[in-house]
Protein backbone atom coordinates (compact mmCIF):
# COMPACT_ATOMS: atom_id res chain seq x y z
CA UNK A 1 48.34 -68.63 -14.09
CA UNK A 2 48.93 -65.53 -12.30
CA UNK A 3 47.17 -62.54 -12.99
CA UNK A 4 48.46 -58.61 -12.45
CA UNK A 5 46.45 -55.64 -11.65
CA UNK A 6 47.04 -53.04 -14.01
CA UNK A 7 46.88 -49.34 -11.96
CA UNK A 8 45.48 -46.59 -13.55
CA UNK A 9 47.71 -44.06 -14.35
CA UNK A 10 47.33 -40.40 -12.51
CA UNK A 11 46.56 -37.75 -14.18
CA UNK A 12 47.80 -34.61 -12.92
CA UNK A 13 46.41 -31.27 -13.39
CA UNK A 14 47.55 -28.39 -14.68
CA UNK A 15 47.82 -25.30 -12.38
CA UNK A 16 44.99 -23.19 -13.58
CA UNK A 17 46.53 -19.49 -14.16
CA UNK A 18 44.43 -16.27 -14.16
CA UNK A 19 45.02 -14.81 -17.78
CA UNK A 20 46.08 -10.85 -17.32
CA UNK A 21 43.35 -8.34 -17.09
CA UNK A 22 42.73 -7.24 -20.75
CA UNK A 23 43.41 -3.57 -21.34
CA UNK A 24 40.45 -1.20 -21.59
CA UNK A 25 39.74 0.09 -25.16
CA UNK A 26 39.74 3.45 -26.38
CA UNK A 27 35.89 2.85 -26.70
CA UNK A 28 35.26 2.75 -23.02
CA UNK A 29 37.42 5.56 -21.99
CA UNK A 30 35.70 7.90 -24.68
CA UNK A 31 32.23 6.94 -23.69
CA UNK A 32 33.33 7.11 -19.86
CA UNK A 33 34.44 10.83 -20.49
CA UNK A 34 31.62 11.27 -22.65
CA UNK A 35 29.25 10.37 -19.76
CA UNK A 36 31.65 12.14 -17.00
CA UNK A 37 31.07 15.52 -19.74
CA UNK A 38 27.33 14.93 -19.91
CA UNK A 39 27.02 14.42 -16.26
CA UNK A 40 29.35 17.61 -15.59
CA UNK A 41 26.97 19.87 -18.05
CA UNK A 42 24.10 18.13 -16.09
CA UNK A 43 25.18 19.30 -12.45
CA UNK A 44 26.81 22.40 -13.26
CA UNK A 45 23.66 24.86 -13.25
CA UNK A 46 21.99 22.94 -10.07
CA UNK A 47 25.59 23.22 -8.19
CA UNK A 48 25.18 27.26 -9.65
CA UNK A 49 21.35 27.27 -7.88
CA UNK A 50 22.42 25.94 -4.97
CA UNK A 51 25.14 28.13 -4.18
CA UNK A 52 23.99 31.24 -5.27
CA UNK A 53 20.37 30.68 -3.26
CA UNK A 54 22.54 30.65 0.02
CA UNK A 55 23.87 34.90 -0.53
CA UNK A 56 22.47 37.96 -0.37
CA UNK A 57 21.13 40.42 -2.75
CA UNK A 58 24.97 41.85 -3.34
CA UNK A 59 27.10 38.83 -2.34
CA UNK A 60 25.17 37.76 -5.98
CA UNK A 61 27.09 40.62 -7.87
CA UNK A 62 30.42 40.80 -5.52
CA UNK A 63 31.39 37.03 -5.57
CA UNK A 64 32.24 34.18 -8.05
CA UNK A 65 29.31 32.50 -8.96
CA UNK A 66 30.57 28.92 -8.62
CA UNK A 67 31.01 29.77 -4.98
CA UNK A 68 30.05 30.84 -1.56
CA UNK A 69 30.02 34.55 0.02
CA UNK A 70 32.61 34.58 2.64
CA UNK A 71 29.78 37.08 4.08
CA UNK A 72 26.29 35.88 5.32
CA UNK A 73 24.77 32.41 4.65
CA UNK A 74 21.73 33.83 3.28
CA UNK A 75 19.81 30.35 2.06
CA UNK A 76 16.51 31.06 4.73
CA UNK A 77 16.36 33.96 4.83
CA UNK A 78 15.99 33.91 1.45
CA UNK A 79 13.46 31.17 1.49
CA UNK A 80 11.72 33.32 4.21
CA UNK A 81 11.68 36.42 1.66
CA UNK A 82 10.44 34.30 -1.21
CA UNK A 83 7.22 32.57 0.48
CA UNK A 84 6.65 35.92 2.14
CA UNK A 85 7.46 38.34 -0.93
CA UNK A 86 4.20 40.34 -2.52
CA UNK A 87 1.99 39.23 -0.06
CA UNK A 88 3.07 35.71 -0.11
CA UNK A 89 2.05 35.46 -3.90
CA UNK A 90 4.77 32.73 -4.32
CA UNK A 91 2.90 30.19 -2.11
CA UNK A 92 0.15 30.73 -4.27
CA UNK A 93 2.23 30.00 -7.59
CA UNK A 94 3.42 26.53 -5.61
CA UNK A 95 -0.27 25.93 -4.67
CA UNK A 96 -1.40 26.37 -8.42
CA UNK A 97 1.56 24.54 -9.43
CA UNK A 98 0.37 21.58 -7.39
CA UNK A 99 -3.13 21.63 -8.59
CA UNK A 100 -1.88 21.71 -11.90
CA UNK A 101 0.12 18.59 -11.50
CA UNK A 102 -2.12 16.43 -9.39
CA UNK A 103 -5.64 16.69 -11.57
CA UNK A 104 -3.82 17.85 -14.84
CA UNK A 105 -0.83 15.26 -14.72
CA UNK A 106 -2.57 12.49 -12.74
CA UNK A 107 -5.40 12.73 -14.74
CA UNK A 108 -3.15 12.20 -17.69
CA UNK A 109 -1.50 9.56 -16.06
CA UNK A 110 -4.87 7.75 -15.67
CA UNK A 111 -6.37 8.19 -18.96
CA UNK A 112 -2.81 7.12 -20.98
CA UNK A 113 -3.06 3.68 -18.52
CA UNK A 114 -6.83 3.03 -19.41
CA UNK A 115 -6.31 3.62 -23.27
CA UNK A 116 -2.62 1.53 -23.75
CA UNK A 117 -4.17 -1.05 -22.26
CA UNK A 118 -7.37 -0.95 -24.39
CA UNK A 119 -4.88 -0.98 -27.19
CA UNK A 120 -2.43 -3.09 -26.37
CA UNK A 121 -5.03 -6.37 -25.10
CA UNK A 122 -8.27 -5.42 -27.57
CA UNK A 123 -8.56 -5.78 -31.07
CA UNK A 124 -11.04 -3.61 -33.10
CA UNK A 125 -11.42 -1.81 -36.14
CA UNK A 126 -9.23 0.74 -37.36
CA UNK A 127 -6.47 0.24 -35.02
CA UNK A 128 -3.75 0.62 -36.86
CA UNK A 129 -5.26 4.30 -38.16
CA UNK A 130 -5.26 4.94 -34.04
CA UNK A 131 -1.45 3.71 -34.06
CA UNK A 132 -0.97 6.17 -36.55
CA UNK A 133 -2.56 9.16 -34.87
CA UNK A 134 -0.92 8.68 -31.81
CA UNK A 135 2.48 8.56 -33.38
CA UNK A 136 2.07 11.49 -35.36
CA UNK A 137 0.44 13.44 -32.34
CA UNK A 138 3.69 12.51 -30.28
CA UNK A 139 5.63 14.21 -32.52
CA UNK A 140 3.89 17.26 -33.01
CA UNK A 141 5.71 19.63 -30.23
CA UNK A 142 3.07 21.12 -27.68
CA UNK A 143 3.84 24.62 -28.69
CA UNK A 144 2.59 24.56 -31.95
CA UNK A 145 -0.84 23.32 -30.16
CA UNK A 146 -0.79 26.78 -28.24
CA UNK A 147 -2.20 29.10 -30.22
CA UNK A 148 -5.19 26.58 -31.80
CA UNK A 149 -6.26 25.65 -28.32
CA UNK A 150 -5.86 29.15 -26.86
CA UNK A 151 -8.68 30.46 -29.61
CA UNK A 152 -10.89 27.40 -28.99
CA UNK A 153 -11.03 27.98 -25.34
CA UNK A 154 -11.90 31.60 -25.83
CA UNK A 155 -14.91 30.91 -27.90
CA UNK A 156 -15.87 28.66 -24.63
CA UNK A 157 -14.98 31.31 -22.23
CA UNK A 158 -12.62 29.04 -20.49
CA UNK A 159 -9.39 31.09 -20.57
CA UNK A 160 -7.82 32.82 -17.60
CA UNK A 161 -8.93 29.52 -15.23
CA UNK A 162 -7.46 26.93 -14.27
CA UNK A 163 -9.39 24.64 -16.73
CA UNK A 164 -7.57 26.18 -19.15
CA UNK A 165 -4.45 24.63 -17.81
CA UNK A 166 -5.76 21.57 -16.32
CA UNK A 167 -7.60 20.28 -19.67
CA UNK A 168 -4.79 20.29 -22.39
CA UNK A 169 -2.82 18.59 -19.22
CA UNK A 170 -5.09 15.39 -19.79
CA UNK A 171 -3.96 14.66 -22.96
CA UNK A 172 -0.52 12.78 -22.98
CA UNK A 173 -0.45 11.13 -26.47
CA UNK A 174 3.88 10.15 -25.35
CA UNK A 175 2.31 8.64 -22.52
CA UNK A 176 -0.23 6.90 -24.36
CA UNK A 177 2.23 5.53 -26.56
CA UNK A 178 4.55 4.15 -23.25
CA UNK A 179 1.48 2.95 -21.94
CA UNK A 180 0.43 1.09 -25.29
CA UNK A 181 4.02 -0.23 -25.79
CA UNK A 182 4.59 -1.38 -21.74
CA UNK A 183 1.37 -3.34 -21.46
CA UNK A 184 1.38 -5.23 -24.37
CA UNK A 185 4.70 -7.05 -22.60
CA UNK A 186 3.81 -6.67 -19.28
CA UNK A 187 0.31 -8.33 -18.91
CA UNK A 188 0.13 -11.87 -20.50
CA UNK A 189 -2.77 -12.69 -22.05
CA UNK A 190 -2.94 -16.15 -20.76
CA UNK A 191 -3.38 -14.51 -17.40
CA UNK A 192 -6.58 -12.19 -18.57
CA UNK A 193 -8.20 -15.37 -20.34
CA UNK A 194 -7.53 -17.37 -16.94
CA UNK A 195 -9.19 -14.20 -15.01
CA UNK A 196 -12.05 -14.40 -17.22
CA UNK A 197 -12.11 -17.67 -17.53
CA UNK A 198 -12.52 -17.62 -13.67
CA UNK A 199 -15.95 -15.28 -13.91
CA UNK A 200 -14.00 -11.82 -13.36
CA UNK A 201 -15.38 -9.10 -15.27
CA UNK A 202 -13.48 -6.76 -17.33
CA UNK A 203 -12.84 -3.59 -14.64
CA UNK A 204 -12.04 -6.27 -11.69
CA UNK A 205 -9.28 -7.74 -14.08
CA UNK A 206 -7.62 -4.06 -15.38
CA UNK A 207 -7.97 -2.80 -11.47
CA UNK A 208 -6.92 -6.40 -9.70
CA UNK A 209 -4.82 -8.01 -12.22
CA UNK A 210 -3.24 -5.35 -14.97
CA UNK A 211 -3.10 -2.36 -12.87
CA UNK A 212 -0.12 -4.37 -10.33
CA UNK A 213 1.78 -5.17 -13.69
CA UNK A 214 1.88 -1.82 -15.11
CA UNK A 215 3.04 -0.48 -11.78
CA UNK A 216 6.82 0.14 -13.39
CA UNK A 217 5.13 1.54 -16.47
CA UNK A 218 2.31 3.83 -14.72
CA UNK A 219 5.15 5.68 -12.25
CA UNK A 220 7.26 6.12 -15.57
CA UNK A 221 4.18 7.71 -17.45
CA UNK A 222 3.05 9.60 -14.04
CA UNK A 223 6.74 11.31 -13.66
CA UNK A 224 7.01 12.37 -17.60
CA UNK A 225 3.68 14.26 -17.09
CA UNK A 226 4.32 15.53 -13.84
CA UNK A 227 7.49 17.13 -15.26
CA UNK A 228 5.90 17.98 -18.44
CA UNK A 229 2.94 19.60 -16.65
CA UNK A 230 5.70 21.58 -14.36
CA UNK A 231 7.80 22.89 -16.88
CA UNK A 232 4.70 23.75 -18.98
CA UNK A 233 5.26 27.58 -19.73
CA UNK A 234 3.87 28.96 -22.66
CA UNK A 235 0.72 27.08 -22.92
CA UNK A 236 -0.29 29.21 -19.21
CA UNK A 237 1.16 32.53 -20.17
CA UNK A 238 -1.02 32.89 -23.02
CA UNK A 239 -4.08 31.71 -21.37
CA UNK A 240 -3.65 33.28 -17.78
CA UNK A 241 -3.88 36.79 -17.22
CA UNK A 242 -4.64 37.12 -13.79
CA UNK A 243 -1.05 36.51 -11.34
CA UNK A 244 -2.83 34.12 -9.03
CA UNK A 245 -3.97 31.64 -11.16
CA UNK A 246 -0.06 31.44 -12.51
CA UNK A 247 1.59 28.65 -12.00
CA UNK A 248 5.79 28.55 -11.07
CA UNK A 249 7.14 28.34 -14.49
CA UNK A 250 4.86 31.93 -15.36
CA UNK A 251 5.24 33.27 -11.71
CA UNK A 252 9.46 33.17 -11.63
CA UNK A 253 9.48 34.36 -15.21
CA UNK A 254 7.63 37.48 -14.29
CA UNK A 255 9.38 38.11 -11.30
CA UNK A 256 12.91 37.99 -13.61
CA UNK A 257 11.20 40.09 -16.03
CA UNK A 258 10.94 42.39 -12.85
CA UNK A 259 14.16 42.14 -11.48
CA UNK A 260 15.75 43.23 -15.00
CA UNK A 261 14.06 46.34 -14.74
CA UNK A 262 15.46 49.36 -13.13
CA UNK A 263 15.50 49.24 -9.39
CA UNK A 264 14.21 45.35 -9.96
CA UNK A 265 17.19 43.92 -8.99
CA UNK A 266 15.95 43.69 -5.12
CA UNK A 267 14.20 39.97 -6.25
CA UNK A 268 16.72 38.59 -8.32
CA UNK A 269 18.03 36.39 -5.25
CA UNK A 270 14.09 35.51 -5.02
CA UNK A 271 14.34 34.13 -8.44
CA UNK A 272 17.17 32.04 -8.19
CA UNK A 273 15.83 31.11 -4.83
CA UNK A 274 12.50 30.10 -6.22
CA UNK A 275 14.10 28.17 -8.69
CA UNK A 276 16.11 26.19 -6.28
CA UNK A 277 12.53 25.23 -4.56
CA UNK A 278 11.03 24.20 -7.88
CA UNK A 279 13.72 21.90 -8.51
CA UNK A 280 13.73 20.58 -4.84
CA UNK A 281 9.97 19.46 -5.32
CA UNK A 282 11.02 17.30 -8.63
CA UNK A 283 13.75 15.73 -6.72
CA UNK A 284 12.01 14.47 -3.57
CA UNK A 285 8.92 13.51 -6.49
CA UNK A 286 12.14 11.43 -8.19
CA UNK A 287 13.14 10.03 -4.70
CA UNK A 288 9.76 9.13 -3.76
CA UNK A 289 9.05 7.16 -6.90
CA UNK A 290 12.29 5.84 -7.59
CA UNK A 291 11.36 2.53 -5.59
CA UNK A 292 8.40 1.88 -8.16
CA UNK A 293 10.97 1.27 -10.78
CA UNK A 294 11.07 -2.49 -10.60
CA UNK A 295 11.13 -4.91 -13.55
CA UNK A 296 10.50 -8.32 -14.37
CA UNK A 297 7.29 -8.41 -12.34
CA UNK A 298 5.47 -10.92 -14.72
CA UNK A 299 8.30 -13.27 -14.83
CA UNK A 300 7.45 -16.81 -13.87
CA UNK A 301 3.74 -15.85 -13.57
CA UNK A 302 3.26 -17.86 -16.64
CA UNK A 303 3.88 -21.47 -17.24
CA UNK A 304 5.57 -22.24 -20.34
């Protein structure tokens, strides 16, 4: 009795073809243009600042604005005239400007970190009333805040100093709310109950365990401030009367109210000059920050 080996039989496999690229939809051409318009209105006026800083006094009336004096490039020279201007009063606006910023924006900065993560990793009574309050105080627009604090800070003799900037500065109620919302995702609680577990008290785990979490979170809250605080113009002009405690925003505005004036027009290309160095300062803040952006710094740090 003989027995045959069956062979199995071959398979052979189909050529695997690349299906054609499927055609765009309407959807993402209209939100590309959308973004290209939105990006055009964005860069528009900072591509009109940086052109018109580089001419002189009448290449500003005699050429196009969208671009460049076939005369004399004009850009330090006009930097030269606007830091040395009225006895250099623009390098005191900057200086202001900075304090301003640094104690009235970092200050914020470190008071909206300390209370969202009280209220994002404590429980107590009446938190949900504090939820409330700082919702409704985010969307109450600073403005409408002017006038009440201006009259409060009169009856304590603080207006026309620098407190008078520097204290409504402290109090960030968006960037409590960021704060609030960031670290109750970012920091685990497994990883405070380990820490404390452990024998760490309270302040060593927010400064040596929460604080490198909410790193993302804290340069986010540190650069709304800082631009709020910057762009903050009406709150100063009604409480500063005296030029050298004003900071840029109040500073350029007067020297445009100047330059609209008869025979004012001498520091318009100061303005626009003084502008361009204002917006300078937020970029290179932007730029030196950006690398703080980082996310997904918890992930892993917990084992499921």
């Amino acid at each position: 009795m003989t027995t045959t080996a069956q062979t199995p039989a071959r398979t052979t496999k189909k050529p695997v073809t690349l299906s054609a690229k499927k055609p765009r939809r309407k959807g993402s051409i209209m939100l590309t243009l959308l973004v290209g318009l939105m990006s055009l209105y964005a860069l528009v006026p900072l591509g009109w600042l940086l052109i018109n800083s580089t001419k002189t006094q009448d290449g500003l009336f005699s050429s196009f604005g969208l671009w460049f004096d076939d005369g004399k490039f004009a850009l330090f020279s006009n930097i030269a005239d606007t830091f040395t201007y009225d006895g250099g009063i623009f390098s005191r606006w900057l200086l202001n400007t900075l304090i301003y910023v640094v104690v009235g924006a970092g200050g914020a900065t470190f008071l909206a970190v300390l209370g969202g993560y009280g209220l994002a990793k404590f429980n107590f009574v009446g938190k949900k009333a504090v939820f409330a309050i700082v919702l409704g105080a985010v969307a109450v627009p600073p403005t409408a805040l002017a006038v009440p604090t201006f009259l409060m800070f009169s009856k304590f003799g603080l207006t026309n100093t620098p407190w008078a900037v520097i204290i409504p500065s402290l109090i960030s109620p968006f960037g409590l709310y960021l704060m609030w919302t960031f670290a109750a995702q970012a920091i685990p609680g497994e990883m405070l109950e380990a820490a404390r577990v452990d024998g760490a008290g309270e302040m060593r785990t927010f400064f040596k365990l929460a604080v490198p979490l909410l790193g993302p979170g804290i340069v986010t809250t540190a650069l709304f401030t800082m631009v709020a605080t910057m762009n903050n113009y009406f709150l100063p002009l009604i409480m500063l009367k005296d030029p050298d405690w004003y900071p840029l925003t109040v500073g350029l505005n007067a020297w445009n109210a100047q330059a609209a004036t008869a025979g004012g027009e001498a520091v318009f290309n100061l303005v626009i000059t003084g502008s361009l160095v204002t917006v300078v300062l937020l970029l290179a803040a932007f730029l030196t920050l950006q690398r703080y952006w980082q996310s997904g710094l918890t992930a892993g740090s917990v084992k499921e």
